[in-house]
C-alpha atoms as a PDB file:
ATOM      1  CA  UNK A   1       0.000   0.000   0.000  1.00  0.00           C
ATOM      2  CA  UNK A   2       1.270   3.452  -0.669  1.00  0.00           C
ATOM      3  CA  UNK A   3      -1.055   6.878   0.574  1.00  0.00           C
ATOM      4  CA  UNK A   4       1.399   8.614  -1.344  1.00  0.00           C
ATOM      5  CA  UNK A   5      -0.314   7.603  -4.451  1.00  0.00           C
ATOM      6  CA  UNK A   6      -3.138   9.446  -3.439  1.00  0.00           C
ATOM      7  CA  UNK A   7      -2.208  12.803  -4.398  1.00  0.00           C
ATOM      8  CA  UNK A   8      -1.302  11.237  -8.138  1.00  0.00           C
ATOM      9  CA  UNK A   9      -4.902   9.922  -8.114  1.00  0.00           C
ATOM     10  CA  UNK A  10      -6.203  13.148  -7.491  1.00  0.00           C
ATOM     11  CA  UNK A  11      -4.077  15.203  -9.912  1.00  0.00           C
ATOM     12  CA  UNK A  12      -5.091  12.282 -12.750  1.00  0.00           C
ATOM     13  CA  UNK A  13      -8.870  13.442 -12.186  1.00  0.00           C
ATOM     14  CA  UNK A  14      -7.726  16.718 -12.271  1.00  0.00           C
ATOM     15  CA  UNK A  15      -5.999  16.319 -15.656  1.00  0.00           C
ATOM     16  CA  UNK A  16      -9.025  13.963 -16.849  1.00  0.00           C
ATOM     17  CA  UNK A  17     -11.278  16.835 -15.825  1.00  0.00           C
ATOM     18  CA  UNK A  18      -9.405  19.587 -17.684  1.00  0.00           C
ATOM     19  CA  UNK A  19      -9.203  17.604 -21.103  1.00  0.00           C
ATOM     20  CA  UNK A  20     -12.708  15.668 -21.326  1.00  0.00           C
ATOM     21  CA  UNK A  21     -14.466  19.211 -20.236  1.00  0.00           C
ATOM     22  CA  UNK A  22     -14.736  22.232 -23.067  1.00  0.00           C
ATOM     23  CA  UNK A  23     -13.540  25.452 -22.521  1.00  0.00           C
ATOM     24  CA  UNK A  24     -16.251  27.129 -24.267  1.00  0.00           C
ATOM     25  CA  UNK A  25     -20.092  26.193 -25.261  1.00  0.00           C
ATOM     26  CA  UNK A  26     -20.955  24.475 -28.036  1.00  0.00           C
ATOM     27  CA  UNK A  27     -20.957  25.555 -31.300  1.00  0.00           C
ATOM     28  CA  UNK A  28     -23.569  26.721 -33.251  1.00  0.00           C
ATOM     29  CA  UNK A  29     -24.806  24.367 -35.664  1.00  0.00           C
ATOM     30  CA  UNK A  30     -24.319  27.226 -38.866  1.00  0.00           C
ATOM     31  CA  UNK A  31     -20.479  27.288 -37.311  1.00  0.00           C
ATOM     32  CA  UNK A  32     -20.218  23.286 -38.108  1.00  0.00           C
ATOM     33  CA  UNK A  33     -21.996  23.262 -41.588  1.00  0.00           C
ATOM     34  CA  UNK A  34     -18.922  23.152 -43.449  1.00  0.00           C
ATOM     35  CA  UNK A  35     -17.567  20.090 -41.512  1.00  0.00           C
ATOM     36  CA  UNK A  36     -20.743  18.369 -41.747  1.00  0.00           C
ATOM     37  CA  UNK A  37     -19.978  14.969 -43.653  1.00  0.00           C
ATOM     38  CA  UNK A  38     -22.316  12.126 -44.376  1.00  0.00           C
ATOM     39  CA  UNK A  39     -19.541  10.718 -41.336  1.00  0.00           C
ATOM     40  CA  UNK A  40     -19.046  13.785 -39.437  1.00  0.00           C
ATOM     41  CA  UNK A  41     -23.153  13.712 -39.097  1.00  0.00           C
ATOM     42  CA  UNK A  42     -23.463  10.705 -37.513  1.00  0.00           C
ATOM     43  CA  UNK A  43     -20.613  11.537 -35.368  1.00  0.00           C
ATOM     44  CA  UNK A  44     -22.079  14.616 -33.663  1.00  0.00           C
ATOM     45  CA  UNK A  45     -24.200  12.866 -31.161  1.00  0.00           C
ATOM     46  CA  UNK A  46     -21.520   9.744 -30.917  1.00  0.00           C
ATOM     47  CA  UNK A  47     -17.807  11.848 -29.671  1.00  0.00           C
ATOM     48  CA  UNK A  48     -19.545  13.993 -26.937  1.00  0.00           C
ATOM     49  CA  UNK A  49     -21.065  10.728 -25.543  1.00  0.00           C
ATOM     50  CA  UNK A  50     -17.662   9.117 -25.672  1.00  0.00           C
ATOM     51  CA  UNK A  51     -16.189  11.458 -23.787  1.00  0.00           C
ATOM     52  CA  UNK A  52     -18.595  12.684 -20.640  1.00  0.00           C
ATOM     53  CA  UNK A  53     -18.497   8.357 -20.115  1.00  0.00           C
ATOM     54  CA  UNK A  54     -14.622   8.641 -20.508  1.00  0.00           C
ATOM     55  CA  UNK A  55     -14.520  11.631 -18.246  1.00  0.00           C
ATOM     56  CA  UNK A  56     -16.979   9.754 -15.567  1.00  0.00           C
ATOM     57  CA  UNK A  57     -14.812   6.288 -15.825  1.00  0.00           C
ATOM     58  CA  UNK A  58     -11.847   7.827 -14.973  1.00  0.00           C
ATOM     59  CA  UNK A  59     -13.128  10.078 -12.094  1.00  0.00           C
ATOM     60  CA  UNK A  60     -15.095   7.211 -11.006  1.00  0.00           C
ATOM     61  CA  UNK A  61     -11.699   4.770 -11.155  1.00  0.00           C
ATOM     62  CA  UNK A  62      -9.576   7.340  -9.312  1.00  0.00           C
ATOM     63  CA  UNK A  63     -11.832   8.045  -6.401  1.00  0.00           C
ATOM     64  CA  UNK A  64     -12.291   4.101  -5.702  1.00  0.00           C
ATOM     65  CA  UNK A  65      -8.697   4.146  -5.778  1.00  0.00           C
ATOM     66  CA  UNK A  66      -8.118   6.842  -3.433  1.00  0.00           C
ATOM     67  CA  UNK A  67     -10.931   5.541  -0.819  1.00  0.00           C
ATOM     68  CA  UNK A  68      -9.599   1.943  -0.858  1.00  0.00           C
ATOM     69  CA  UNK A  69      -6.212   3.040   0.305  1.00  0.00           C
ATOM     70  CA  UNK A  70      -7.322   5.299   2.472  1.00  0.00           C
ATOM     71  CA  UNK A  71      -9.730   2.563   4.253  1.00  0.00           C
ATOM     72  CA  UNK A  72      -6.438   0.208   4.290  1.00  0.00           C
ATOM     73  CA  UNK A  73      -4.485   2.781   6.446  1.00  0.00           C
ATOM     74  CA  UNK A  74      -7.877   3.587   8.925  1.00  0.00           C
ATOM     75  CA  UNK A  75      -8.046   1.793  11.867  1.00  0.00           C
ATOM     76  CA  UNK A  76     -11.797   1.166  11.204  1.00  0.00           C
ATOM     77  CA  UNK A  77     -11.121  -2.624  10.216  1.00  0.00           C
ATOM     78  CA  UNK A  78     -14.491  -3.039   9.020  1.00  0.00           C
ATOM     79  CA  UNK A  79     -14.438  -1.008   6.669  1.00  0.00           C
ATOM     80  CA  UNK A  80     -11.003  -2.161   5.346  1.00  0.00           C
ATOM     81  CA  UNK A  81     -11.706  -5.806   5.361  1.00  0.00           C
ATOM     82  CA  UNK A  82     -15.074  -4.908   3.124  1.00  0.00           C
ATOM     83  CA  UNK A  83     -13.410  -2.995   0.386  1.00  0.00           C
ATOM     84  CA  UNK A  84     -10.216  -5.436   0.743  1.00  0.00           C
ATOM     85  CA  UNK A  85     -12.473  -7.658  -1.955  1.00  0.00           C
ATOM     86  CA  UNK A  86     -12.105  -5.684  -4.335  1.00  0.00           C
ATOM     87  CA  UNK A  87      -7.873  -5.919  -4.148  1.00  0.00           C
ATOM     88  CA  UNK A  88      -5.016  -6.373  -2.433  1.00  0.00           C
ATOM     89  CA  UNK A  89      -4.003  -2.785  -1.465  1.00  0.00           C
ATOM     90  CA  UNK A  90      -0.628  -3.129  -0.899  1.00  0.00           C
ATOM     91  CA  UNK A  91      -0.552  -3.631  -4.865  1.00  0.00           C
ATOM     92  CA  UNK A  92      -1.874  -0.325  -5.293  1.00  0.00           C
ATOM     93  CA  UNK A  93       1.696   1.155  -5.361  1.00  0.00           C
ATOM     94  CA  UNK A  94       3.650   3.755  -7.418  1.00  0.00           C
ATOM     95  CA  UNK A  95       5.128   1.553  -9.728  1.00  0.00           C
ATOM     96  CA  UNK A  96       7.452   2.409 -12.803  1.00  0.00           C
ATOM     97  CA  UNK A  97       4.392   1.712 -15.011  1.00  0.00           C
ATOM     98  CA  UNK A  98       2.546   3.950 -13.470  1.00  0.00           C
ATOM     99  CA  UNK A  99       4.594   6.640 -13.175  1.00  0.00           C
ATOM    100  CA  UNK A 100       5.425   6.307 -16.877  1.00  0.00           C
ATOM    101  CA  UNK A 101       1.585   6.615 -17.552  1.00  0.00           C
ATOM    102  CA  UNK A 102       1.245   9.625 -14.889  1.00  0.00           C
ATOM    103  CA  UNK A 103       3.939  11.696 -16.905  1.00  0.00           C
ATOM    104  CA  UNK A 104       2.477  11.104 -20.309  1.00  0.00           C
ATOM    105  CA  UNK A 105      -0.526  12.194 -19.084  1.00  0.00           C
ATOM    106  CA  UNK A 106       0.283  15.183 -17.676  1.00  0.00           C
ATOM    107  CA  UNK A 107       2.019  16.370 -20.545  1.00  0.00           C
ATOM    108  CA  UNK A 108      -0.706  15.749 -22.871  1.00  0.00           C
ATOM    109  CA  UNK A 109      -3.125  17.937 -20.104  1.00  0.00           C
ATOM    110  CA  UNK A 110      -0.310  20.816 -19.925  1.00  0.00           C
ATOM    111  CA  UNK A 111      -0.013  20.982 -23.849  1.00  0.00           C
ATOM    112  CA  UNK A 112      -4.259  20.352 -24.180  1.00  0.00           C
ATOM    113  CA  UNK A 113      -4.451  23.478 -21.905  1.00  0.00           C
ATOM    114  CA  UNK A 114      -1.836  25.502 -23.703  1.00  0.00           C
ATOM    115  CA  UNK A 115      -4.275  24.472 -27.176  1.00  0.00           C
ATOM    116  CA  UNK A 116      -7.103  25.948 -25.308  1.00  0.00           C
ATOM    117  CA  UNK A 117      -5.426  29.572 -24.143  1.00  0.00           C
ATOM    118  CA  UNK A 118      -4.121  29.903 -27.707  1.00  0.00           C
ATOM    119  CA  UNK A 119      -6.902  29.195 -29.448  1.00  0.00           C
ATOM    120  CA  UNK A 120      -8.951  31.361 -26.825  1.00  0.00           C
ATOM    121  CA  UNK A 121     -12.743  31.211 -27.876  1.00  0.00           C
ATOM    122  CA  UNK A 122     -12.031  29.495 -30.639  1.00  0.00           C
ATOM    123  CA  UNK A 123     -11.520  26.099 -29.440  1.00  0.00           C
ATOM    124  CA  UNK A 124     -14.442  23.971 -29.649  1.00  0.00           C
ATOM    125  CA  UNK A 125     -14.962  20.146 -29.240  1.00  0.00           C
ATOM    126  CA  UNK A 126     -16.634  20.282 -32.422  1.00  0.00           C
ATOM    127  CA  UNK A 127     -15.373  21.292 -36.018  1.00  0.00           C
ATOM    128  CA  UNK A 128     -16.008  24.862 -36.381  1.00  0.00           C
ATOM    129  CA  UNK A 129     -15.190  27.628 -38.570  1.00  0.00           C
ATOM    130  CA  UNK A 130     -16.677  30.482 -36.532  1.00  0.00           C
ATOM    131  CA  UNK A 131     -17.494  34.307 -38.228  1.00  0.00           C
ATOM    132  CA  UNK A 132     -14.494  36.401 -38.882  1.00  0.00           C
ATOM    133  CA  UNK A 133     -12.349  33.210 -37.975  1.00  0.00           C
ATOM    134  CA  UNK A 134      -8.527  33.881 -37.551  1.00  0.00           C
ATOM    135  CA  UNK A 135      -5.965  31.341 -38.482  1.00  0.00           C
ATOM    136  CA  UNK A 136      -3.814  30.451 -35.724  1.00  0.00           C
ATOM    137  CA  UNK A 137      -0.279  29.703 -36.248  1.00  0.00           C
ATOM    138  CA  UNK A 138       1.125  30.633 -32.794  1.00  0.00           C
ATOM    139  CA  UNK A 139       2.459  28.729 -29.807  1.00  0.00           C
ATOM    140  CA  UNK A 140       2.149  24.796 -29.905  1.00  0.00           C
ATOM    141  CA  UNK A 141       0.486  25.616 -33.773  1.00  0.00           C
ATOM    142  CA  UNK A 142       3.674  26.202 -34.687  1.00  0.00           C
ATOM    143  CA  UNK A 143       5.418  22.949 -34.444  1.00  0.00           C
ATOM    144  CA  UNK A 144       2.101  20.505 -35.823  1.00  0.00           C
ATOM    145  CA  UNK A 145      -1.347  21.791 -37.209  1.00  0.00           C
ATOM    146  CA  UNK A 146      -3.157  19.826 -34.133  1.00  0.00           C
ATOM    147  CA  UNK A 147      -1.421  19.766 -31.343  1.00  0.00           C
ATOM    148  CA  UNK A 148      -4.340  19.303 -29.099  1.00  0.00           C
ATOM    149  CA  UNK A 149      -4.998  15.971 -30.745  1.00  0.00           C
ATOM    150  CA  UNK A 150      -1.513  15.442 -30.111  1.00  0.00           C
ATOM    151  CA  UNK A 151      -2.362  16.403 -26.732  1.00  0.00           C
ATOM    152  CA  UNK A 152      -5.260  13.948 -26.262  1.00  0.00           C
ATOM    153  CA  UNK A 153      -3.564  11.089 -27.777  1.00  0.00           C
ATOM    154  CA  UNK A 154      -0.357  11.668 -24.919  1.00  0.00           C
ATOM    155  CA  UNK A 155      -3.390  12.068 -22.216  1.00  0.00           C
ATOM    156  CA  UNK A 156      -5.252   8.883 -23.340  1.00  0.00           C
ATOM    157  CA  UNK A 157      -2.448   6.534 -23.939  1.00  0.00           C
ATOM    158  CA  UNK A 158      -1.375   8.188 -20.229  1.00  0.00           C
ATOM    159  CA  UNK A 159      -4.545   7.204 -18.756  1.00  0.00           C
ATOM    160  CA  UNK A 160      -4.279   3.650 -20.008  1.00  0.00           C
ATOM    161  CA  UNK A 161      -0.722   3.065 -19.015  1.00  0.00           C
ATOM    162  CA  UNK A 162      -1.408   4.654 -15.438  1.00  0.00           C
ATOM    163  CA  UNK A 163      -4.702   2.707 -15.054  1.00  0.00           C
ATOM    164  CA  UNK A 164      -4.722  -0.380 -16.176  1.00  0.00           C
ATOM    165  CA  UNK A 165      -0.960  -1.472 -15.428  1.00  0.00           C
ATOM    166  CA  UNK A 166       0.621  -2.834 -12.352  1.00  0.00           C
ATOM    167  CA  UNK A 167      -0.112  -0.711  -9.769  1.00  0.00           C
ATOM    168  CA  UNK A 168      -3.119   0.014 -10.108  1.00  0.00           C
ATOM    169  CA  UNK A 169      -6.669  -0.719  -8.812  1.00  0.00           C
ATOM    170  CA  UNK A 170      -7.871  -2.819 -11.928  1.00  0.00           C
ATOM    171  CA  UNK A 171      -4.502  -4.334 -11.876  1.00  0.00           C
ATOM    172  CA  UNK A 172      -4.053  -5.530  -8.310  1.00  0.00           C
ATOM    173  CA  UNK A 173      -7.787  -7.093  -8.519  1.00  0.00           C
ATOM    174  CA  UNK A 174      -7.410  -9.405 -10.467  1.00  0.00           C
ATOM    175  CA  UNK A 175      -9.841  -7.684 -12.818  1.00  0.00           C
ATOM    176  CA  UNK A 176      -8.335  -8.864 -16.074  1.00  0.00           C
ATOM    177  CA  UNK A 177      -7.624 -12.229 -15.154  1.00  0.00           C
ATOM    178  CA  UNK A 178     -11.770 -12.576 -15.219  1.00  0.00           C
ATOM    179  CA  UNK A 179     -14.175 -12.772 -18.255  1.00  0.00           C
ATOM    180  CA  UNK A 180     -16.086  -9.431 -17.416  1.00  0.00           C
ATOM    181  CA  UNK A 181     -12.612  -7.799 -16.712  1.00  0.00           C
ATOM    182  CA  UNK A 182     -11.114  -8.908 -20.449  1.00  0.00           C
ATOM    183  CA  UNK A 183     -14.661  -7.887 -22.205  1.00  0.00           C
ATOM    184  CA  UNK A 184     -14.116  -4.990 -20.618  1.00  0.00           C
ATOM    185  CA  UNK A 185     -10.667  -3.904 -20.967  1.00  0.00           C
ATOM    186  CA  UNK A 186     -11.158  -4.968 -25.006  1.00  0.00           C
ATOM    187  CA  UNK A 187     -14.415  -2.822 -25.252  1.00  0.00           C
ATOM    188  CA  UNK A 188     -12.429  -0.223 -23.391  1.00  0.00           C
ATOM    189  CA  UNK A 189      -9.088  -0.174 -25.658  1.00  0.00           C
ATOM    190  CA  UNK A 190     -11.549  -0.715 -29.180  1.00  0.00           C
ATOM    191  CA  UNK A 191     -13.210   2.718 -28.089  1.00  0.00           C
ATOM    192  CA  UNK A 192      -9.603   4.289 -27.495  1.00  0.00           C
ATOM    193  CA  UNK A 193      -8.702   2.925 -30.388  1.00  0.00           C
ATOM    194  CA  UNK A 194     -12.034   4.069 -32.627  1.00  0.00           C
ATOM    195  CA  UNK A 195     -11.693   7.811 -30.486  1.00  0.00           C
ATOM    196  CA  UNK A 196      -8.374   7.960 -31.685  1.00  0.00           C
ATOM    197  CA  UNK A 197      -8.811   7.039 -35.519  1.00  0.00           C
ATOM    198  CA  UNK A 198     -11.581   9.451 -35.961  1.00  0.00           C
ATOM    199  CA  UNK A 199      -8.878  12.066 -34.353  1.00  0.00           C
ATOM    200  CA  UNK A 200      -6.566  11.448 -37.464  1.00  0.00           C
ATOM    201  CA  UNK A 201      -9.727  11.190 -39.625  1.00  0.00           C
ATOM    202  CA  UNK A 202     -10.689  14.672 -38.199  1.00  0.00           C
ATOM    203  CA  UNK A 203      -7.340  16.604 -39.192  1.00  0.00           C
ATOM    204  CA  UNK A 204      -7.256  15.962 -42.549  1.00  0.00           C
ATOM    205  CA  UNK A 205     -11.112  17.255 -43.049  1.00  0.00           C
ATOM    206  CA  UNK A 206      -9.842  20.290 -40.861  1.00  0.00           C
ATOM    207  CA  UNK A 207      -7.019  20.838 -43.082  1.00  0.00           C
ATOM    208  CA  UNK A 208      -9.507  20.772 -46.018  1.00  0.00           C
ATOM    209  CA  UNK A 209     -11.602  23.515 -44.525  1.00  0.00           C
ATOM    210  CA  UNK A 210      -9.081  25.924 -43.628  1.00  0.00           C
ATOM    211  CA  UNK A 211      -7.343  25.926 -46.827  1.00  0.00           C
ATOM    212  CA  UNK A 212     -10.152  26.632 -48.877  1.00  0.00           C
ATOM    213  CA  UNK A 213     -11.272  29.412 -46.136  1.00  0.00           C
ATOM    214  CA  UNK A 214      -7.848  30.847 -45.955  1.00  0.00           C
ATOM    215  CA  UNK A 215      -5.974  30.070 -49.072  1.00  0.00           C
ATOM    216  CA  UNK A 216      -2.204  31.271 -49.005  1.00  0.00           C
ATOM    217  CA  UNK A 217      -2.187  31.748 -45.963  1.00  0.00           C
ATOM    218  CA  UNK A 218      -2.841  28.100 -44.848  1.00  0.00           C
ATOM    219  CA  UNK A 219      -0.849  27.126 -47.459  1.00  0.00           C
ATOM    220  CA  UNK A 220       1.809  29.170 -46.181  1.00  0.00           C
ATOM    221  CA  UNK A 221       1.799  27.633 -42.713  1.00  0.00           C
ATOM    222  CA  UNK A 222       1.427  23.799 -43.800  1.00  0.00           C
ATOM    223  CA  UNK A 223       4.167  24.506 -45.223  1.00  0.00           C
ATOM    224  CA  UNK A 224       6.250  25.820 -42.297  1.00  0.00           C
ATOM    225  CA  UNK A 225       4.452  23.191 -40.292  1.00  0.00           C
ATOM    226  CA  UNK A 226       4.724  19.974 -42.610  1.00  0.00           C
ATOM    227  CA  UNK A 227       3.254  17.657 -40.232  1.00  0.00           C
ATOM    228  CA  UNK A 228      -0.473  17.510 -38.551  1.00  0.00           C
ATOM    229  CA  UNK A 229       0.584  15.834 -34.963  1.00  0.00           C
ATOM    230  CA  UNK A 230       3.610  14.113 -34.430  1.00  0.00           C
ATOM    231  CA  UNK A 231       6.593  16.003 -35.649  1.00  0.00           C
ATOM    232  CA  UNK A 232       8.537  14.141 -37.814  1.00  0.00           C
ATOM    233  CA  UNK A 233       6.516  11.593 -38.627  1.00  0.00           C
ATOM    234  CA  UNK A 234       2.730  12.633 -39.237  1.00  0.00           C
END
């Protein structure tokens, strides 16, 4: 057992908070018509679904996490030896797993939040070209088109790694070692993996919008900044 994984549990929610929440309302539906695919269509109700569940989840993983340590360290042994079912706590540990998870995550929340202050009011969860939209080529724009999918790719993979590894709640369980626990660590890495596919899918229709709304100037900054979210390689 280890309390001082507690305050990592917290900060996680924090970070999970900060990425799976948007900075501004929704957009307008006239602000997404030039996004709006036959695909992007039936996507509108799908993503935002995705991710108040994948917000939840997580929020819902950490605090379990943090109250079943902190029951194993109370002297309130009633309490301990009911939630000891659902793991052996002194597997709930900082691990090197974990921690590897922890500081991917993190730097996908710093660099999501950067995305947000640069674009300002123009960063939406949804594809929108807003009136008397400005093309942003400043800060993390400057190094890949979409660094905030950049950004949630670090924070998801993070989340995984931190979560599901050794160290952690699911982990010291015995969760996957069960039928429910493999259905549901397959359903959960499929969505990740769908989530993450429609990310790429997303950038190049994004790319397709702003160059015919901004021309040269998009042109201009592609190329400056060849590549859409990993530099160097895509």
């Amino acid at each position: 057992m280890s309390l001082l994984k507690i305050p990592f549990l917290l900060a996680g929610a924090y970070c999970a908070s900060l990425c799976l929440t948007p900075p501004n309302p929704p957009a307008k539906s006239t602000e997404r018509r030039q996004f709006m695919t036959r695909f992007s269509f039936g996507l509108k109700d799908v993503l935002p679904i995705i991710t108040v569940f994948y917000k939840y989840l997580t929020l819902g993983i950490n605090v379990v996490e943090v109250v079943v340590l902190l029951a194993s360290a109370t002297p309130a042994r009633h309490l301990s030896s009911r939630l000891s079912v659902l793991s052996d706590e002194n597997e709930i540990m900082i691990t090197p797993t974990y921690l590897v998870g922890f500081v991917v995550l993190v730097a996908g929340t710093i660099l999501r939040v950067r995305c947000y202050r640069t674009l300002g009011d123009l960063f939406t969860f949804e594809l929108t070209l807003r009136p008397n939209h400005k093309l942003v080529t400043t800060g993390p724009y400057a190094f890949v088109r979409h660094p905030s999918y950049t950004a949630g790719f670090l924070f998801m993979n993070g989340l995984l790694i931190s979560q599901l590894g050794p160290g952690s709640l699911s982990y010291a369980s015995g969760l996957w070692n069960t039928l429910f626990g493999r259905i549901f660590l397959a359903t959960w890495l499929g969505t990740v993996a769908v989530v993450e596919s429609i990310l790429v899918w997303r950038t190049r229709l994004e790319d397709e919008v702003l160059r015919r709304e901004f021309g040269r100037n998009w042109e201009a900054w592609a190329e400056r900044t060849r590549f859409r979210i990993v530099p160097g390689l895509y």
